[in-house]
PDB file of N, CA and C in Angstrom:
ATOM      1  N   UNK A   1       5.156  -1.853   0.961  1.00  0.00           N
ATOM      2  CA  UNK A   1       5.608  -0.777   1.831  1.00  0.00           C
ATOM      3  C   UNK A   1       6.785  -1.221   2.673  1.00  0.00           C
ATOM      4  N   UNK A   2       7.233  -2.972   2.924  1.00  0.00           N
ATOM      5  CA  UNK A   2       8.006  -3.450   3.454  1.00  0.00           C
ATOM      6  C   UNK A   2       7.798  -2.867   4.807  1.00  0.00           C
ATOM      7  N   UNK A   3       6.583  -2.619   5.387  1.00  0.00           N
ATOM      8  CA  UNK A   3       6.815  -2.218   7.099  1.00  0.00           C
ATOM      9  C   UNK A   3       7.401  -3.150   8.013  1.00  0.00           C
ATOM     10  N   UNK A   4       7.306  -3.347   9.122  1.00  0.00           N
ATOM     11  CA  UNK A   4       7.970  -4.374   9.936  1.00  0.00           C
ATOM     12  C   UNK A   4       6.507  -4.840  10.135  1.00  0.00           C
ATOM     13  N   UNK A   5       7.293  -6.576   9.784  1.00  0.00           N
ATOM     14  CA  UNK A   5       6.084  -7.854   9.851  1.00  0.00           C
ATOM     15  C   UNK A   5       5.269  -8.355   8.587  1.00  0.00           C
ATOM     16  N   UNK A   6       6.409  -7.327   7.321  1.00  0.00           N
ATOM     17  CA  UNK A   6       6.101  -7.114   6.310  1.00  0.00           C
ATOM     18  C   UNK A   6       6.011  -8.580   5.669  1.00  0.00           C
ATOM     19  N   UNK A   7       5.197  -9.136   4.405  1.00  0.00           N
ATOM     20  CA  UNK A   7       5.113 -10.724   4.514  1.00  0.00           C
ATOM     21  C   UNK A   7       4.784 -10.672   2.994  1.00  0.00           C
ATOM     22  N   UNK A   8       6.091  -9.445   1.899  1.00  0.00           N
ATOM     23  CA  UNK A   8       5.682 -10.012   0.831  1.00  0.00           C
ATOM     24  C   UNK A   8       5.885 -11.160  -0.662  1.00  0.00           C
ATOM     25  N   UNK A   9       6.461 -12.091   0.295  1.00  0.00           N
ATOM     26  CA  UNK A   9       6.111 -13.769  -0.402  1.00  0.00           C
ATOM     27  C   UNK A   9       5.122 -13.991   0.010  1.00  0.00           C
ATOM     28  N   UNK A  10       3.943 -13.372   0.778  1.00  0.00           N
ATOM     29  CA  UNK A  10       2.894 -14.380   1.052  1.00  0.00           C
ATOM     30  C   UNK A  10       1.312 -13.971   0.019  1.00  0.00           C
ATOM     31  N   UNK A  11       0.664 -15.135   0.236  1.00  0.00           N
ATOM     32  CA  UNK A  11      -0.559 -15.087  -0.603  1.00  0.00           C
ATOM     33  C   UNK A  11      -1.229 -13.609  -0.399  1.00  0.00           C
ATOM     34  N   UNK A  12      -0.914 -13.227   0.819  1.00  0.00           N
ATOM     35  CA  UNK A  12      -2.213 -12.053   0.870  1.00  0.00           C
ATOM     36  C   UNK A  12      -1.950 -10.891   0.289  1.00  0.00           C
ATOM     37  N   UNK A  13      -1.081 -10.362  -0.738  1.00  0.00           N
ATOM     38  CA  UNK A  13      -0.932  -9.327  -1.253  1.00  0.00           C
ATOM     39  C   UNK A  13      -1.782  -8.831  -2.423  1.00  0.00           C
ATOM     40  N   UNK A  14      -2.059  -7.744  -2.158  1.00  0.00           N
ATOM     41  CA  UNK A  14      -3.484  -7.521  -3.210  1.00  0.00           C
ATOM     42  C   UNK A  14      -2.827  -6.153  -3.277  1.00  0.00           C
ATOM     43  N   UNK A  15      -3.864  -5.431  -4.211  1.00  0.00           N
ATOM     44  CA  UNK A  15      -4.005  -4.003  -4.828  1.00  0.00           C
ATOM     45  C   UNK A  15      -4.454  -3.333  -3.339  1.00  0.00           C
ATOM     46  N   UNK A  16      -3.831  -2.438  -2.823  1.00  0.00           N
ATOM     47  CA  UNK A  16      -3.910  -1.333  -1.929  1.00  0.00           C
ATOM     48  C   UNK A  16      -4.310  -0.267  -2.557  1.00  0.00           C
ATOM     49  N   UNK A  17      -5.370   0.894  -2.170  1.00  0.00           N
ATOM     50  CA  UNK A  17      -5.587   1.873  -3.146  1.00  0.00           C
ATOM     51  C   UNK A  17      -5.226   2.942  -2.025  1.00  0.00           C
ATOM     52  N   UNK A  18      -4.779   4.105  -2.647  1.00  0.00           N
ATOM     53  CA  UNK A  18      -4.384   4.719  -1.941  1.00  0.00           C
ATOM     54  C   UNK A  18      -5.488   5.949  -1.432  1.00  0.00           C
ATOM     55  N   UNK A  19      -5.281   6.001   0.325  1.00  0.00           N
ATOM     56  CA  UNK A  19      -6.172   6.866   1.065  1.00  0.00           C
ATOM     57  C   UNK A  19      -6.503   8.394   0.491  1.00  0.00           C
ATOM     58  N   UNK A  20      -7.752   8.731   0.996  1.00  0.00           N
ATOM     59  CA  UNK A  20      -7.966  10.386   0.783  1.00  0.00           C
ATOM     60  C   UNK A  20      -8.557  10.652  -0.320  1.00  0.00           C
ATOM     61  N   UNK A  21      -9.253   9.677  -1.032  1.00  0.00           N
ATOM     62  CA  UNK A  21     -10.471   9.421  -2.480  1.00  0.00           C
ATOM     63  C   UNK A  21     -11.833  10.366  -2.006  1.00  0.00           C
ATOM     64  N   UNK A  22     -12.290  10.028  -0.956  1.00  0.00           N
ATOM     65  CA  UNK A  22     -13.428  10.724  -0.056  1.00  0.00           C
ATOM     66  C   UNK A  22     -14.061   9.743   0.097  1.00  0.00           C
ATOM     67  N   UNK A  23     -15.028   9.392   0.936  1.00  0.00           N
ATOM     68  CA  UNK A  23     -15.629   9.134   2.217  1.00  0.00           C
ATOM     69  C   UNK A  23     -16.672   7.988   1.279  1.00  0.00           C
ATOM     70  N   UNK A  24     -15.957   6.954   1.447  1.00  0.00           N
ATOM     71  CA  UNK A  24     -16.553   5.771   0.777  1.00  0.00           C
ATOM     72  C   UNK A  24     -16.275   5.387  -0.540  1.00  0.00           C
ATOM     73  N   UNK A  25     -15.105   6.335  -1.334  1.00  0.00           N
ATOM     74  CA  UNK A  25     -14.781   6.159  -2.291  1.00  0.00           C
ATOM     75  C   UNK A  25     -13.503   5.378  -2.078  1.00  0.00           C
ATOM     76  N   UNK A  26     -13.156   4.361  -3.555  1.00  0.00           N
ATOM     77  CA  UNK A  26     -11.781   3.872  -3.447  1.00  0.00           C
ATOM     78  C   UNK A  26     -11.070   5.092  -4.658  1.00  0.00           C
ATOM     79  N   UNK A  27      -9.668   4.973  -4.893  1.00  0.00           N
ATOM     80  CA  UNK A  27      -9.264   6.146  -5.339  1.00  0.00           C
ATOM     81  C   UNK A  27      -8.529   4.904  -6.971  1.00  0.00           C
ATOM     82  N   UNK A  28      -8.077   5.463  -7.989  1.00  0.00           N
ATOM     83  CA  UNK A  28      -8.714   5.130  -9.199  1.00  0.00           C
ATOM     84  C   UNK A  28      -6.879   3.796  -8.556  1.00  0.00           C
ATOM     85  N   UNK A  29      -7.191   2.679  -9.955  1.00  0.00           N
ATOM     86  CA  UNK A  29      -6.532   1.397  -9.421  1.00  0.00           C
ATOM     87  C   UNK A  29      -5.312   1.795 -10.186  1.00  0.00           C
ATOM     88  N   UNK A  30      -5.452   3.209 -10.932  1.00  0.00           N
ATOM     89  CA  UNK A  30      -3.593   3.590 -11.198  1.00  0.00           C
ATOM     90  C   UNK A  30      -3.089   4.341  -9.750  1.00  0.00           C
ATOM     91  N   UNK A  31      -3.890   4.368  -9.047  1.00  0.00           N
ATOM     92  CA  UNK A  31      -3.059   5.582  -7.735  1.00  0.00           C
ATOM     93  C   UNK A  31      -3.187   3.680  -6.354  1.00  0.00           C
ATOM     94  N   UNK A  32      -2.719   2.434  -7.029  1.00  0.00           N
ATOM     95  CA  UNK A  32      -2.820   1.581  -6.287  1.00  0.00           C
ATOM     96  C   UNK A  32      -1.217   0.505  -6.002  1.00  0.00           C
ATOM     97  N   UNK A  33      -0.901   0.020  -4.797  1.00  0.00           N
ATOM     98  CA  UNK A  33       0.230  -0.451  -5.104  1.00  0.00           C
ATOM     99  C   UNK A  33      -0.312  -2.240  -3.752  1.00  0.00           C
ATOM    100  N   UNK A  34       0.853  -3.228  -4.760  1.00  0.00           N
ATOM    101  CA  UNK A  34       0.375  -4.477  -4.380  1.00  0.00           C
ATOM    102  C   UNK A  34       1.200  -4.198  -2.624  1.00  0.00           C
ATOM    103  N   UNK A  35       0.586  -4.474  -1.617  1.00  0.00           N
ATOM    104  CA  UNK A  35       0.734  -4.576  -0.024  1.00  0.00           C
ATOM    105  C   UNK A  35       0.390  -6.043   0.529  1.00  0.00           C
ATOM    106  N   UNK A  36       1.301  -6.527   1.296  1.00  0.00           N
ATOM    107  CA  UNK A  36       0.691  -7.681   2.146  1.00  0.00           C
ATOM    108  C   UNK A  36      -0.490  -7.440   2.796  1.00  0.00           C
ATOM    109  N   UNK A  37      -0.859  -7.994   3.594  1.00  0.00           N
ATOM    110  CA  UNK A  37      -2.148  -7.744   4.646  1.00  0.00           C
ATOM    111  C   UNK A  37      -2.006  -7.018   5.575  1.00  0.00           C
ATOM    112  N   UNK A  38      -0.448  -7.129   6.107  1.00  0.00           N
ATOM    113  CA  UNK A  38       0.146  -6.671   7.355  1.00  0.00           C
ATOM    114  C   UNK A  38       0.015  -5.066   6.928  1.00  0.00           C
ATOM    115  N   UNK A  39       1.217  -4.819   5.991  1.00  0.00           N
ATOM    116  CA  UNK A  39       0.885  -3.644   5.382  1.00  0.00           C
ATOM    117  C   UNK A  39      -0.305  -2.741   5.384  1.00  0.00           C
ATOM    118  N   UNK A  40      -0.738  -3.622   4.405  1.00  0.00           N
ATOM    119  CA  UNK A  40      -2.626  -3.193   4.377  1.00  0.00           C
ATOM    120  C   UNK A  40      -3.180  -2.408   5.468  1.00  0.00           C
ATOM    121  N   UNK A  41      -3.238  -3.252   6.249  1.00  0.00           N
ATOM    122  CA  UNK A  41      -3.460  -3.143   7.526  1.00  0.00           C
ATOM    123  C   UNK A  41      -3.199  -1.909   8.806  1.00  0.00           C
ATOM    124  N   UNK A  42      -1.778  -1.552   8.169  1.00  0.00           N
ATOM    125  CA  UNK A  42      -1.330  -0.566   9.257  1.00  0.00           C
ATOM    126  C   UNK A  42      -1.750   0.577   8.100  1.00  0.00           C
ATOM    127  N   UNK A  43      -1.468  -0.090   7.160  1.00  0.00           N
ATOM    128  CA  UNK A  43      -1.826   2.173   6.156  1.00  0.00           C
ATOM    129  C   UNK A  43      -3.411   2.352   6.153  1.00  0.00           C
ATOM    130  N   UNK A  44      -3.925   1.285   6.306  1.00  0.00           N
ATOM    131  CA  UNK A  44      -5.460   1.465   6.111  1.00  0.00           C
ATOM    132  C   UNK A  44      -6.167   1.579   7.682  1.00  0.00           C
ATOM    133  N   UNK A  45      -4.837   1.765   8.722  1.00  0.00           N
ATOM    134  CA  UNK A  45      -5.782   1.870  10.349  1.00  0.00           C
ATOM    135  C   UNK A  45      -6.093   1.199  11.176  1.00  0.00           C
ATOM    136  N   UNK A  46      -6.462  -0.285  10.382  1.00  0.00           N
ATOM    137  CA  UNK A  46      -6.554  -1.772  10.813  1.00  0.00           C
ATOM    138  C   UNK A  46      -5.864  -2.191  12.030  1.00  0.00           C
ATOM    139  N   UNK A  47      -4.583  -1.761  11.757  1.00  0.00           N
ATOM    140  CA  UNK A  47      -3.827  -2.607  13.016  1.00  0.00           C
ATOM    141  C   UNK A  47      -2.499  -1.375  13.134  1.00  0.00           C
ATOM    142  N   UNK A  48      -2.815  -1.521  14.489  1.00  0.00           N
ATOM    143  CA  UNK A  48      -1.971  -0.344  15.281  1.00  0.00           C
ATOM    144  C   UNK A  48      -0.329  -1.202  15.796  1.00  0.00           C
ATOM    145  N   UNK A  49       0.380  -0.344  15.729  1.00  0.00           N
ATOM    146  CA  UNK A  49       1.470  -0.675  16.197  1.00  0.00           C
ATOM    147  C   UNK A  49       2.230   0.053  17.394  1.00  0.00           C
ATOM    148  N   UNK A  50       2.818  -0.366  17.915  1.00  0.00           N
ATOM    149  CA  UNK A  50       3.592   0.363  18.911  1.00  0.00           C
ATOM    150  C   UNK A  50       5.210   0.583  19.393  1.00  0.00           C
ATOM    151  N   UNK A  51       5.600   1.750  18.665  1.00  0.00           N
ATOM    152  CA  UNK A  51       5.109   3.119  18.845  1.00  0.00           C
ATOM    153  C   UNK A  51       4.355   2.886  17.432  1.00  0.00           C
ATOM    154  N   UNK A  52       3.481   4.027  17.140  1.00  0.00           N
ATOM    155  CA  UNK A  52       2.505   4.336  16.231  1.00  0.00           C
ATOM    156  C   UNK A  52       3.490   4.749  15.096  1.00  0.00           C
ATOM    157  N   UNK A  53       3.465   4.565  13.893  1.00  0.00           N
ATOM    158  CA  UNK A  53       3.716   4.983  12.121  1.00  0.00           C
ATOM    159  C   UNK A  53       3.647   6.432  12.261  1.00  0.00           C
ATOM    160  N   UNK A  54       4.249   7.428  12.198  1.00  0.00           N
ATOM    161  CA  UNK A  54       3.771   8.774  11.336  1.00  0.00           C
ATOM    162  C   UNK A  54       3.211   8.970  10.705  1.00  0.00           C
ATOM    163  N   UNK A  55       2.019   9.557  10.540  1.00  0.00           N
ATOM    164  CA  UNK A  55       0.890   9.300   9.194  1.00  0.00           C
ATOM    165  C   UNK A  55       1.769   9.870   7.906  1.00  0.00           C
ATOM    166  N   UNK A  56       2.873  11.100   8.162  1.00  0.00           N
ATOM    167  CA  UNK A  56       3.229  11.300   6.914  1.00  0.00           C
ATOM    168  C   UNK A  56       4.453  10.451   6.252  1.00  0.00           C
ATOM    169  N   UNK A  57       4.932   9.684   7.493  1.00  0.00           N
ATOM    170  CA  UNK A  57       5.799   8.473   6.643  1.00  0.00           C
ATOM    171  C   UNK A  57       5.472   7.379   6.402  1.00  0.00           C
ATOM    172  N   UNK A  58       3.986   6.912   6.527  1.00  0.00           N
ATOM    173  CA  UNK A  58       3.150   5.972   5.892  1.00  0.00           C
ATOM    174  C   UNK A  58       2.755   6.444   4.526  1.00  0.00           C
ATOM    175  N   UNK A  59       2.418   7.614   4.606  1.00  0.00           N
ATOM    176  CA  UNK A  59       1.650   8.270   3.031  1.00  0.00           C
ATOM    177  C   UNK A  59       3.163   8.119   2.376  1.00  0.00           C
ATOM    178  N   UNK A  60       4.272   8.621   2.642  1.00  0.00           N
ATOM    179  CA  UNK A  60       5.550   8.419   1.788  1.00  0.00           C
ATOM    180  C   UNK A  60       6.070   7.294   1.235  1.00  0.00           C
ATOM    181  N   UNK A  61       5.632   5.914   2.385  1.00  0.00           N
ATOM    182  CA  UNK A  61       5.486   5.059   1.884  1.00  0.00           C
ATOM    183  C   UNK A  61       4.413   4.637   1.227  1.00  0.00           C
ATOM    184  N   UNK A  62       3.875   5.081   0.965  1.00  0.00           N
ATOM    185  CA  UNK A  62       2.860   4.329   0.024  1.00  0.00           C
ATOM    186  C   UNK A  62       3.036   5.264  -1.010  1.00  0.00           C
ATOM    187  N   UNK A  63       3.184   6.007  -1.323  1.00  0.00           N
ATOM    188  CA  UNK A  63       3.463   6.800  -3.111  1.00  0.00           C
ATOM    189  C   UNK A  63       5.219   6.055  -3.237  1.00  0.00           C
ATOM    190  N   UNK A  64       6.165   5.431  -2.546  1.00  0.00           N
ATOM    191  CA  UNK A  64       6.743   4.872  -2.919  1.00  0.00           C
ATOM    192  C   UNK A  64       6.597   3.383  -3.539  1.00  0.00           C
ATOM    193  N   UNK A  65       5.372   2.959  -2.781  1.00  0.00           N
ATOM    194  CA  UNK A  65       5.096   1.306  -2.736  1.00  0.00           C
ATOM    195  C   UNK A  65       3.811   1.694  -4.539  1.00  0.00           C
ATOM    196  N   UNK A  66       3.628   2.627  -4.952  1.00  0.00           N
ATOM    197  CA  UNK A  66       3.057   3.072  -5.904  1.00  0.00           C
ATOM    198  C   UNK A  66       3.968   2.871  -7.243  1.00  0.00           C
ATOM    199  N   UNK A  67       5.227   3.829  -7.026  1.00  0.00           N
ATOM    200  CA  UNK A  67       5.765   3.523  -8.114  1.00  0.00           C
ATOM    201  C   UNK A  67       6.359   2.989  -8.326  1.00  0.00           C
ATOM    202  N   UNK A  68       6.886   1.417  -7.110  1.00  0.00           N
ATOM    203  CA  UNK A  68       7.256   0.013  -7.643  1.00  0.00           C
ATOM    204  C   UNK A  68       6.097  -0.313  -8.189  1.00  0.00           C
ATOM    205  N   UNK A  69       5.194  -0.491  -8.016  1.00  0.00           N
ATOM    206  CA  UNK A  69       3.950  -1.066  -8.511  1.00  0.00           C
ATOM    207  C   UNK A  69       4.017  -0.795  -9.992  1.00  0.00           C
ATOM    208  N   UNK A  70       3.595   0.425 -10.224  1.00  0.00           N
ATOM    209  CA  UNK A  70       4.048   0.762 -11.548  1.00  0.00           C
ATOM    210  C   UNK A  70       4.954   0.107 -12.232  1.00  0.00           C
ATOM    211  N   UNK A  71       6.142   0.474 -11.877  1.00  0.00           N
ATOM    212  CA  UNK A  71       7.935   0.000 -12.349  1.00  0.00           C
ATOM    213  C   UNK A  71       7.086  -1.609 -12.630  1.00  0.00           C
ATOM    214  N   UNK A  72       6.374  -2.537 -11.815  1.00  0.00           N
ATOM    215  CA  UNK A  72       6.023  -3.888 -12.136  1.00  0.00           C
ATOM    216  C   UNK A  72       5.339  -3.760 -13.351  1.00  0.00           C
ATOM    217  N   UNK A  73       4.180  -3.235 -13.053  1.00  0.00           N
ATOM    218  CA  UNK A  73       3.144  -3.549 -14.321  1.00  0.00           C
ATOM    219  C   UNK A  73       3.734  -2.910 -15.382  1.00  0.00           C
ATOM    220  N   UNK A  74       4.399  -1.929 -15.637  1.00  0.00           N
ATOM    221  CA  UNK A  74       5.401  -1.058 -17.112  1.00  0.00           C
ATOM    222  C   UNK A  74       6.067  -2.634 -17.294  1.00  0.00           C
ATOM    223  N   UNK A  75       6.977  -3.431 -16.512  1.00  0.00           N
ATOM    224  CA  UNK A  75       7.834  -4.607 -17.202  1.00  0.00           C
ATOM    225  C   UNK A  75       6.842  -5.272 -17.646  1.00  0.00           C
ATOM    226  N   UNK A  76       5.453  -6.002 -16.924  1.00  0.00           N
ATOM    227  CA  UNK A  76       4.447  -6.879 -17.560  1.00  0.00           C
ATOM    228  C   UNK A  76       3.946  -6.309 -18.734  1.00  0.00           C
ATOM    229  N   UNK A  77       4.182  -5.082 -18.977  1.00  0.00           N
ATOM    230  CA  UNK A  77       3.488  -4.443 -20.473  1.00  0.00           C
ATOM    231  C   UNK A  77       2.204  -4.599 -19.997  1.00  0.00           C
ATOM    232  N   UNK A  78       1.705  -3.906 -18.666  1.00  0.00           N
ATOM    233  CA  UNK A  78       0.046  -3.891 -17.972  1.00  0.00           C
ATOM    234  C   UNK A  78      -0.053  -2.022 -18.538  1.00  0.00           C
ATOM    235  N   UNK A  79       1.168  -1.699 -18.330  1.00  0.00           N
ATOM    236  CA  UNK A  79       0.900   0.019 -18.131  1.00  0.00           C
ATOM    237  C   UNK A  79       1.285   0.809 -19.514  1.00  0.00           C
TER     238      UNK A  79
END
């Protein structure tokens, strides 16, 4: 998502799935994009910032941080 404090050379980047699956569900690992922790963190609620993210330019970023993800796994021949 590259937010500020964004850290992605570092180990902690994993599969982010993206919010709004319903209420204890994760949402399927094609609607998922790789996020640092930091990242993680602020789209998933975790950690607040100040001033606060726009929830709808977090969701924009993350259907963007989606279809790099994609664009990756299509070159690995994953997709």
């Amino acid at each position: 998502m590259r937010l500020e404090g964004c850290m992605p050379d570092n180990e902690t980047v994993v599969l982010a799935h993206l919010n709004g699956a319903g209420l204890g569900l994760k949402s399927l690992d094609i609607h998922g994009a790789y996020l640092c922790l930091n990242c993680h963190d602020i789209y998933d609620g975790r950690k607040q910032t100040n001033p606060p993210f726009d929830p709808d330019l977090l969701e924009l970023e993350m259907l963007r941080a989606i279809i790099n993800t994609q664009k990756i796994l299509d070159q690995e021949g994953l997709l």
